[in-house]
Protein backbone atom coordinates (compact mmCIF):
# COMPACT_ATOMS: atom_id res chain seq x y z
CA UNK A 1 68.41 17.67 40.37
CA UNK A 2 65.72 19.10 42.80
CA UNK A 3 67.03 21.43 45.70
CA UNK A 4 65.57 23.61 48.37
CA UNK A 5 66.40 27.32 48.44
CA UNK A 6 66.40 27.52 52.06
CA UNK A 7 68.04 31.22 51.85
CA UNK A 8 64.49 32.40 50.39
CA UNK A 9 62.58 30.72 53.29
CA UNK A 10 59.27 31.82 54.35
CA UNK A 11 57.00 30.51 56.84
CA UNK A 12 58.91 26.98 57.20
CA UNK A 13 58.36 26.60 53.60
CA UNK A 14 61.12 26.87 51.25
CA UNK A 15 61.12 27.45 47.41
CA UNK A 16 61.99 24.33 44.97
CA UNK A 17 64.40 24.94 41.94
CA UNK A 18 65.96 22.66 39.69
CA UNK A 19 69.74 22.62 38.80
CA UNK A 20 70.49 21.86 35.44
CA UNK A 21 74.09 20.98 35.19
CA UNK A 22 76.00 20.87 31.40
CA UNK A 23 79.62 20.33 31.17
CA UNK A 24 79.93 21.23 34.65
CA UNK A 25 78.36 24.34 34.30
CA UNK A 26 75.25 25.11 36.12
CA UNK A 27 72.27 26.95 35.83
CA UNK A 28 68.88 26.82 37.92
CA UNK A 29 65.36 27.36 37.53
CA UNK A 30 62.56 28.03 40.40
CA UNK A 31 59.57 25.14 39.86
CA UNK A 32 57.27 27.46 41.27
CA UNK A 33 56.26 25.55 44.46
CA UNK A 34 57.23 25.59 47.90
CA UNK A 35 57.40 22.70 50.44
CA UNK A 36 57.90 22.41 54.19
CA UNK A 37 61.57 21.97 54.81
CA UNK A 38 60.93 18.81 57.04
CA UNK A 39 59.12 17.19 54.30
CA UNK A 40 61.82 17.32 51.92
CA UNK A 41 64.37 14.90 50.72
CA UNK A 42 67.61 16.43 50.05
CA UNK A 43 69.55 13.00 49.17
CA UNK A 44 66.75 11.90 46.93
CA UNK A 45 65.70 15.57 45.63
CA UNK A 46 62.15 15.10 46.46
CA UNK A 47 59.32 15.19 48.97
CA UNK A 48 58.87 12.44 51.56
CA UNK A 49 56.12 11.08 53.13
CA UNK A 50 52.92 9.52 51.94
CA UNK A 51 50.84 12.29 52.10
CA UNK A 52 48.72 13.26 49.17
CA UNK A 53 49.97 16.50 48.66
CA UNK A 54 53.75 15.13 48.67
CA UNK A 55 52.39 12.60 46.05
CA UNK A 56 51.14 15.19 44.00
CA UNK A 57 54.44 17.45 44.15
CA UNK A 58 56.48 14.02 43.67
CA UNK A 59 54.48 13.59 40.60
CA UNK A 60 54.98 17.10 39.12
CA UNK A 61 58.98 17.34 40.20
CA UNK A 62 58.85 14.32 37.81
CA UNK A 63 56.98 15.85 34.43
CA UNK A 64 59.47 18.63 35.56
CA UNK A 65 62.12 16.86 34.57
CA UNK A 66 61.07 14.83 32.08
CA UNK A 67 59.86 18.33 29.92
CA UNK A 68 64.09 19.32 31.00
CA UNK A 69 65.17 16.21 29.67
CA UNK A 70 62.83 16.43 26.21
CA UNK A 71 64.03 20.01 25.37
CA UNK A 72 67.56 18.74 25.85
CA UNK A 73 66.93 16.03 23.43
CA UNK A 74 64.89 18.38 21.00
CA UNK A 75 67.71 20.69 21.04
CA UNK A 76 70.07 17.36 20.28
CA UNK A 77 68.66 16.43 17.62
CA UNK A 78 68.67 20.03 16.64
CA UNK A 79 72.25 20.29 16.37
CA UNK A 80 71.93 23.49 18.97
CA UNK A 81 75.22 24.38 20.97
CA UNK A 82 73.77 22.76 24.06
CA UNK A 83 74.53 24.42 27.25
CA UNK A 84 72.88 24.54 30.85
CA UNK A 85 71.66 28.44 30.65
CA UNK A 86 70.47 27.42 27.03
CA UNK A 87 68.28 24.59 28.33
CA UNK A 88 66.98 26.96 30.83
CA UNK A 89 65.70 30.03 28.96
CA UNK A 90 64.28 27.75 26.35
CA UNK A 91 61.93 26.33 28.78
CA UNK A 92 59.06 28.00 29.24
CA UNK A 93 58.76 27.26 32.81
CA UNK A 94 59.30 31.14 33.79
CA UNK A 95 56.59 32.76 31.32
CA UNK A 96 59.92 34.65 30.04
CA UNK A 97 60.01 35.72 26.57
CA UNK A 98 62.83 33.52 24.76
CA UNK A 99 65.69 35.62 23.49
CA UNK A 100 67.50 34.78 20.27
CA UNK A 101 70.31 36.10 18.40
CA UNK A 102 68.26 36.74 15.29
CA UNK A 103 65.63 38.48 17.44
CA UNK A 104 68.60 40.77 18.84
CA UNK A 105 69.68 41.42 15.19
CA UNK A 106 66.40 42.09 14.32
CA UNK A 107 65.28 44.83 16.98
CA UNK A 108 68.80 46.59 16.87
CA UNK A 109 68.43 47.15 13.02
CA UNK A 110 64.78 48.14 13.04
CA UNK A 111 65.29 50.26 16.28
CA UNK A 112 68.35 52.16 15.28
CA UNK A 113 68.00 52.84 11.55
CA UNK A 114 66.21 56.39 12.84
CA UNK A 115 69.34 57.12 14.43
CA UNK A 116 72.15 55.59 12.36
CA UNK A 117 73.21 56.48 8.75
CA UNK A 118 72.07 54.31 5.99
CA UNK A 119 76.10 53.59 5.68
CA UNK A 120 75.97 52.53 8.85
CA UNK A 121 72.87 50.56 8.86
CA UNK A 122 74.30 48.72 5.56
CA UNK A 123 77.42 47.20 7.29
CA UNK A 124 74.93 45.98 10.19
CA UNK A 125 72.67 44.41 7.37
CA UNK A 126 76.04 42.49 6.23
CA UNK A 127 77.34 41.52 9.30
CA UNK A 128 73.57 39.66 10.43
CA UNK A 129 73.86 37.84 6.99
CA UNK A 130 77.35 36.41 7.69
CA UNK A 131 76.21 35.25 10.75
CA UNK A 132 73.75 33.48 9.67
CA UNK A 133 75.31 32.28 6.99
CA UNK A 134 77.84 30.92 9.75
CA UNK A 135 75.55 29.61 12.51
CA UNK A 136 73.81 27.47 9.79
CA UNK A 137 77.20 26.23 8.01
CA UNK A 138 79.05 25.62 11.72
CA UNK A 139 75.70 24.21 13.78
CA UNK A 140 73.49 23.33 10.83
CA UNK A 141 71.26 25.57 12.34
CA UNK A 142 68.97 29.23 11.68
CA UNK A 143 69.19 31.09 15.03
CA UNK A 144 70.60 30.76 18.66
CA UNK A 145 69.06 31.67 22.20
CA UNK A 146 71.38 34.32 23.62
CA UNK A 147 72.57 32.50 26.45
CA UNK A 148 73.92 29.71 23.99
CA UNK A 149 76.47 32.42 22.75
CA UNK A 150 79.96 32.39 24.49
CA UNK A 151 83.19 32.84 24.01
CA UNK A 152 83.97 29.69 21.58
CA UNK A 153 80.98 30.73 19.34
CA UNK A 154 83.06 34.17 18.92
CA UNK A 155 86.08 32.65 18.37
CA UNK A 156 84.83 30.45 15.69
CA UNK A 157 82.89 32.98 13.96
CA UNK A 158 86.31 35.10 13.68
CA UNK A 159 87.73 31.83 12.07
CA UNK A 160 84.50 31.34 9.66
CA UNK A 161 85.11 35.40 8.76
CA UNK A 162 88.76 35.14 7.82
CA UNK A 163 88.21 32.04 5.90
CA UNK A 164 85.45 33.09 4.10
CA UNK A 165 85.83 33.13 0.47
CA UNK A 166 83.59 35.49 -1.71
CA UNK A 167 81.92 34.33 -4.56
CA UNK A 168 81.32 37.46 -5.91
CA UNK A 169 84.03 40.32 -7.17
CA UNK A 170 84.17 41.46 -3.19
CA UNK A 171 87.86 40.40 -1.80
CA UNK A 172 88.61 38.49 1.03
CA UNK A 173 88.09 40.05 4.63
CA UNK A 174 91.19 42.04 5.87
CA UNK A 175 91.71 41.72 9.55
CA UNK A 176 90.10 45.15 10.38
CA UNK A 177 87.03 43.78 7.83
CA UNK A 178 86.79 40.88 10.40
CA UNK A 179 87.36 42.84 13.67
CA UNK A 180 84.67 45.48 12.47
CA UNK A 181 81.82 42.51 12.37
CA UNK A 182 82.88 41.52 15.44
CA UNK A 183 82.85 44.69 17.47
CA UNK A 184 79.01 45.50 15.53
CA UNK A 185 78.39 41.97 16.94
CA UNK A 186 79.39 42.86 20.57
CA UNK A 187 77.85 46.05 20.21
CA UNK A 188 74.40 43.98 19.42
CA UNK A 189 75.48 42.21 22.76
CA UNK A 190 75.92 45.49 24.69
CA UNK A 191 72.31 46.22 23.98
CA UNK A 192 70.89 42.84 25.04
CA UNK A 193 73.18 42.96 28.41
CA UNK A 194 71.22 46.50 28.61
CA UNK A 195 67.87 45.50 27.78
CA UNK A 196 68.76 42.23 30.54
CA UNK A 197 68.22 39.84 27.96
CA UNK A 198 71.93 38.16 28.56
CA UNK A 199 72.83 37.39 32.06
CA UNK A 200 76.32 36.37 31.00
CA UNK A 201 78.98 38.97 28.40
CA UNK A 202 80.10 36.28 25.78
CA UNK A 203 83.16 39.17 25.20
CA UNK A 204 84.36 39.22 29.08
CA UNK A 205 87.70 37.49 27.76
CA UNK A 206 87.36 38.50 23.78
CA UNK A 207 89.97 41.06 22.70
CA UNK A 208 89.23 42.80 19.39
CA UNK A 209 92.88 42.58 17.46
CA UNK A 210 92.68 45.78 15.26
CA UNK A 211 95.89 46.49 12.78
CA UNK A 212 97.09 50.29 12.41
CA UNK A 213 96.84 51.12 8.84
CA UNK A 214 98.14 54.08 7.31
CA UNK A 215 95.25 56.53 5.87
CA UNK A 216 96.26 56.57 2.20
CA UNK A 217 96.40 60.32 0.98
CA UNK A 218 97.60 61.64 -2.51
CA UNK A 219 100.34 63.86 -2.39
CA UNK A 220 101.00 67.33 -4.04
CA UNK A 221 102.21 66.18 -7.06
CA UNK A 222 98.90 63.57 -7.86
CA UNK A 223 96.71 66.01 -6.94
CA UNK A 224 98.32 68.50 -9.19
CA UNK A 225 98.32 65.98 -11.97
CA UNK A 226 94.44 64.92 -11.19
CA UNK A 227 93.32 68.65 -11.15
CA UNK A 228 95.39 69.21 -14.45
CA UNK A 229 94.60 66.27 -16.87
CA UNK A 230 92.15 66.57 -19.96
CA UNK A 231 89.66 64.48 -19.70
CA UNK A 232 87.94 63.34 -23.40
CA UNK A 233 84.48 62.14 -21.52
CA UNK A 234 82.19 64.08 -19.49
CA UNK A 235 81.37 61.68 -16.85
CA UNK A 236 85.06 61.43 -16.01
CA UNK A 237 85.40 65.05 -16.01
CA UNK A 238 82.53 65.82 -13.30
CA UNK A 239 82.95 63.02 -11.18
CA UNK A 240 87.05 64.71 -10.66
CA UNK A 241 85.44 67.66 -10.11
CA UNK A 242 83.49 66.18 -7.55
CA UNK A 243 86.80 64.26 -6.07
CA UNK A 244 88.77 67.69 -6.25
CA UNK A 245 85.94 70.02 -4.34
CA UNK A 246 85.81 67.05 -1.07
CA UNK A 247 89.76 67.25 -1.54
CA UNK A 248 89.35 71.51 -0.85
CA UNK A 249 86.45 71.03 1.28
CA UNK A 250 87.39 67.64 3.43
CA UNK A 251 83.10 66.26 3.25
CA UNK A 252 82.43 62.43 2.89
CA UNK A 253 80.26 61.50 -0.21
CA UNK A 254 77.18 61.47 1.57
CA UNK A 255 77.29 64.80 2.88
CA UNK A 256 78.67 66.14 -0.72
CA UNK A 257 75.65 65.02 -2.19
CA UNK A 258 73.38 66.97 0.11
CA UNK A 259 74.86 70.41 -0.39
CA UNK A 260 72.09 72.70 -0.99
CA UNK A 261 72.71 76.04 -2.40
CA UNK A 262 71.41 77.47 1.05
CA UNK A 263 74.33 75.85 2.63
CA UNK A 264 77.00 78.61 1.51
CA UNK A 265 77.07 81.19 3.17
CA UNK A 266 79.40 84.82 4.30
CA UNK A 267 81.34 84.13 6.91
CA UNK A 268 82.75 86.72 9.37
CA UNK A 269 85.52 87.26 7.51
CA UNK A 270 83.46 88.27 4.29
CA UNK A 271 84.60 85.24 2.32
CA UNK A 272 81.99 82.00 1.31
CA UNK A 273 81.82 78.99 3.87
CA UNK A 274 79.72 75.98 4.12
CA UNK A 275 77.70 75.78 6.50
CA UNK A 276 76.48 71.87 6.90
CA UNK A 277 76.40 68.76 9.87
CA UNK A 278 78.04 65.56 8.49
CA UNK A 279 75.22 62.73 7.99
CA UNK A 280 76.93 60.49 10.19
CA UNK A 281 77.44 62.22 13.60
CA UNK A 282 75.19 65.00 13.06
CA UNK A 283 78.36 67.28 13.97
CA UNK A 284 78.04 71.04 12.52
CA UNK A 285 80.83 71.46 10.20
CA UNK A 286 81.90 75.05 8.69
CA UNK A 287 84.45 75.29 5.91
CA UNK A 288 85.56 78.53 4.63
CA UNK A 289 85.66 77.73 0.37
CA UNK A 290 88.75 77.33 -0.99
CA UNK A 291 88.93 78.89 -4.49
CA UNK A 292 89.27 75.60 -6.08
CA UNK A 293 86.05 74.89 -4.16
CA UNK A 294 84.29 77.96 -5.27
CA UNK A 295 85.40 77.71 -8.63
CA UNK A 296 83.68 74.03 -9.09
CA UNK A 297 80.38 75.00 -7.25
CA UNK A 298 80.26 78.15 -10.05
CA UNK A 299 81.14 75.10 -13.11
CA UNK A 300 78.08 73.25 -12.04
CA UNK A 301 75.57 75.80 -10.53
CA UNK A 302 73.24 75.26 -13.94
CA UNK A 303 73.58 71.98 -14.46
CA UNK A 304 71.04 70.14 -15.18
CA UNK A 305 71.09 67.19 -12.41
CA UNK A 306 71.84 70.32 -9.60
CA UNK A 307 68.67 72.32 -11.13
CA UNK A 308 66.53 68.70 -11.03
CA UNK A 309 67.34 67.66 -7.57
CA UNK A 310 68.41 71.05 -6.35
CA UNK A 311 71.84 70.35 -4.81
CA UNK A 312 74.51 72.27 -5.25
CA UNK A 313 76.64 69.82 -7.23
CA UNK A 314 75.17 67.21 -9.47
CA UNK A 315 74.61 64.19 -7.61
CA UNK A 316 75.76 60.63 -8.73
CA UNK A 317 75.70 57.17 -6.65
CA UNK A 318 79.07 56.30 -4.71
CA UNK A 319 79.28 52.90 -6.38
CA UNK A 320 79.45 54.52 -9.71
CA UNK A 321 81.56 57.51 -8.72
CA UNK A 322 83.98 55.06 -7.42
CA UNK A 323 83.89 53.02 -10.33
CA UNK A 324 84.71 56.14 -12.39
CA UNK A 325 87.60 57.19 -10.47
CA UNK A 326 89.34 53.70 -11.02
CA UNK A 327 89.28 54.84 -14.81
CA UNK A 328 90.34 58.09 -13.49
CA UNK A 329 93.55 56.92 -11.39
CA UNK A 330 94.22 54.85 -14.74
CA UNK A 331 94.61 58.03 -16.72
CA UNK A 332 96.28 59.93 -14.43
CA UNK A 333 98.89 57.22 -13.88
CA UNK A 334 97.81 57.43 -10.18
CA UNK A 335 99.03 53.67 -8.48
CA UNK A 336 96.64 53.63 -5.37
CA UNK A 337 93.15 52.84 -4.45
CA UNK A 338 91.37 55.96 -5.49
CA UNK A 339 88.32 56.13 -3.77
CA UNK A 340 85.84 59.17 -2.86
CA UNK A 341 87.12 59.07 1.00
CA UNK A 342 90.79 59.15 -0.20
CA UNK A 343 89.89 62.88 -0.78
CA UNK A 344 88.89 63.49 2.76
CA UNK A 345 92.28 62.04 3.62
CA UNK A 346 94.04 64.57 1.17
CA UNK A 347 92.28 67.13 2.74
CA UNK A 348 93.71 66.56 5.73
CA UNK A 349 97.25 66.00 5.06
CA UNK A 350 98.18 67.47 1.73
CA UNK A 351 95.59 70.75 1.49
CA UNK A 352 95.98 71.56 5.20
CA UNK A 353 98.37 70.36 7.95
CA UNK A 354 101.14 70.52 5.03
CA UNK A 355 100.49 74.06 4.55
CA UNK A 356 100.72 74.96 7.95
CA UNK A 357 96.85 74.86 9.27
CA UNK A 358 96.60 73.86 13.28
CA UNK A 359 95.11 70.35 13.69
CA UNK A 360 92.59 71.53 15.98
CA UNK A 361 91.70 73.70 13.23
CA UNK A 362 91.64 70.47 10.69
CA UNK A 363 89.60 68.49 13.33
CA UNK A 364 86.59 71.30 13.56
CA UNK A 365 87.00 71.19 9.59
CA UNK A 366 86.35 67.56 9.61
CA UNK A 367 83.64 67.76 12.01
CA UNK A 368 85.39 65.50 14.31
CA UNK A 369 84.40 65.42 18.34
CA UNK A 370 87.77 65.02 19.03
CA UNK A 371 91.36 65.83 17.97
CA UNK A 372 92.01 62.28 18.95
CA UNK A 373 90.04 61.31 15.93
CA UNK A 374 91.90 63.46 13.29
CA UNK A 375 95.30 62.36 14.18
CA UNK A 376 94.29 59.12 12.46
CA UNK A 377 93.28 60.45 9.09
CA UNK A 378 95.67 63.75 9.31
CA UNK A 379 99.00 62.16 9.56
CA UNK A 380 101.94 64.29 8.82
CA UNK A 381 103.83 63.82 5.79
CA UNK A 382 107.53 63.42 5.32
CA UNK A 383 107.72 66.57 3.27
CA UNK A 384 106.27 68.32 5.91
CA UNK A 385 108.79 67.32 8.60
CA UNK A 386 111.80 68.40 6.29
CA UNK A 387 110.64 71.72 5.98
CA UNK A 388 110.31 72.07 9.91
CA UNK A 389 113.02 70.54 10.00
CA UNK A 390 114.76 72.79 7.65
CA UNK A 391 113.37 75.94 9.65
CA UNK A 392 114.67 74.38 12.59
CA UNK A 393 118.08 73.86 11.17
CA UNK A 394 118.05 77.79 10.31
CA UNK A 395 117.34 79.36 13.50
CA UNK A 396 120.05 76.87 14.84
CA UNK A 397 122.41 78.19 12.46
CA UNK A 398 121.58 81.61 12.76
CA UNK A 399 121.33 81.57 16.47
CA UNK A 400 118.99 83.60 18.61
CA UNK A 401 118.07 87.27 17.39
């Protein structure tokens, strides 16, 4: 229907816009013409009178709708999620650009791969492809205007996620696998409500439902047996080593493998430290070298691969360093999920807050902005509590000095 917008009145004349209503929800679009308020038909939604210029804007209020009522059928036969603000931005009435969820997808990942790790960028690569492997399995369709996406579309997308069934050797989505494209998906979201290509948040009522999982760690004794076993095959011996030094150290892969000789250095206290940022935040990180540490950078400081690319461990890709250390957990009669990060973990649990070191110490360690952080992959082990506990017990005992 055709209304006056008497609010935005000038000079007797006010604006035209047309209502579009879908499902009882509205949205409205100026016509771009103006018509003396007298002259106007409110009942009938049009001008009255005989006159040729009311004839004329008769005539257009007419194509008007009849273009409203063709994109509504185009987007019909379409099989588009057909709502009134999705009618409205893809008419081209307004000259404004039409906003998709592909094109959002699109400019994010080509805007932010400058600033975000390659790691990063990856999971942002995979989460685009399962939605458009799910708008075109749920609608039948290859891309959505922005305004079409609300809070159903999110909800069903979380269903398509946890029903999803890999064809590949991948496994099923956990729950924190499903929340994770979710919240990269509202984070997309966040940037179009920024950039004022979304009037309306599709998330105002969506709650992300992440689990607590325990940050898997391996203990004194696994470590002990990793560090210890013979290995009969190089590769399996080097890529332990490599496990062992981010186990001393507490570095993620990534920023393992860009270790340059230049980053040791003396510290204050005379001893070696690293000296590095971690990839991912770009937050310094200093490590004084354990002697585990030191003694693996002194193993491999000829080796070939460390000479070739000058780093100053050899460098190997994480899908076939984690691939090795399944083999490796196998031989070492180690029961859980050995991968590369677990040794960050073990860093901070078994190597350092077991033996004593301050978490706020751990967290600078880690290179994390906050101690907040740390407490997640630093949790305290039961071994350590009975021996405070045991401490505790003996100054009870003994009583005050």
């Amino acid at each position: 229907m055709f209304y006056l917008k008497k609010s935005k009145a000038s000079d007797g004349k006010a604006p035209i816009y047309a209502r579009i209503t879908v499902d009882k929800k509205r949205a409205e679009i100026s016509v771009k013409q103006s018509v003396d308020e007298k002259l106007w038909n409110a009942d009938q939604g049009m001008g009255k009178g005989n006159r040729d210029e009311i004839r004329s804007l008769n005539i257009f209020l007419e194509q008007f709708r009849s273009m409203i009522v063709s994109r509504y059928q185009e987007m019909l036969l379409q099989k588009k999620i057909i709502t009134a603000e999705g009618i409205k931005n893809s008419f081209q009435v307004t000259g404004v650009e039409e906003f998709t969820l592909c094109k959002l997808m699109e400019y994010h990942n080509t805007n932010l791969k400058g600033s975000l790790s390659w790691g990063t960028m990856k999971n942002y690569f995979t989460t685009q492809k399962y939605l458009q492997n799910f708008m075109k399995k749920r609608y039948n369709v290859t891309d959505i205007y922005l305004s079409e996406l609300t809070f159903k579309f999110i909800t069903e997308f979380e269903i398509f996620l946890r029903n999803h069934k890999p064809t590949d050797h991948q496994r099923p989505l956990s729950n924190n696998g499903v929340m994770k494209h979710i919240e990269r998906l509202r984070k997309m979201i966040s940037m179009a409500e920024r950039m004022e290509w979304i009037e309306k948040d599709p998330f105002a009522k969506y709650k992300l439902k992440f689990e607590k999982v325990g940050r898997e760690f391996l203990t004194k004794e696994e470590l002990d047996r990793l560090e210890t076993h013979k290995f009969q095959i190089d590769r399996l011996d080097w890529v332990r080593d490599l496990f062992v030094f981010s186990c001393y150290t507490g570095l993620a892969y990534i920023d393992v493998m860009q270790l340059k000789r230049s980053n040791v250095s003396v510290g204050i206290d005379g001893e070696y430290w690293l000296v590095t940022s971690r990839q991912k935040t770009s937050n310094p990180v200093r490590v004084p070298l354990l002697p585990k540490a030191l003694e693996i950078i002194e193993k491999y400081k000829n080796h070939p691969r460390s000479i070739a690319e000058d780093t100053l461990l050899p460098v190997i890709s994480n899908q076939r360093l984690n691939a090795y250390l399944k083999e490796i957990a196998d031989l070492c009669s180690i029961s859980k999920d050995l991968t590369f990060h677990l040794a960050r973990h073990t860093f901070a649990t078994t190597v350092t807050l077991t033996n004593g070191v301050p978490i706020e110490s751990v967290s600078k360690m880690l290179g994390h902005s906050s101690i907040t952080t740390t407490q997640v992959y630093a949790k305290v082990i039961e071994q350590k509590l009975s021996d405070d506990m045991k401490a505790l017990r003996r100054k009870l005992t003994q009583g005050p000095n």
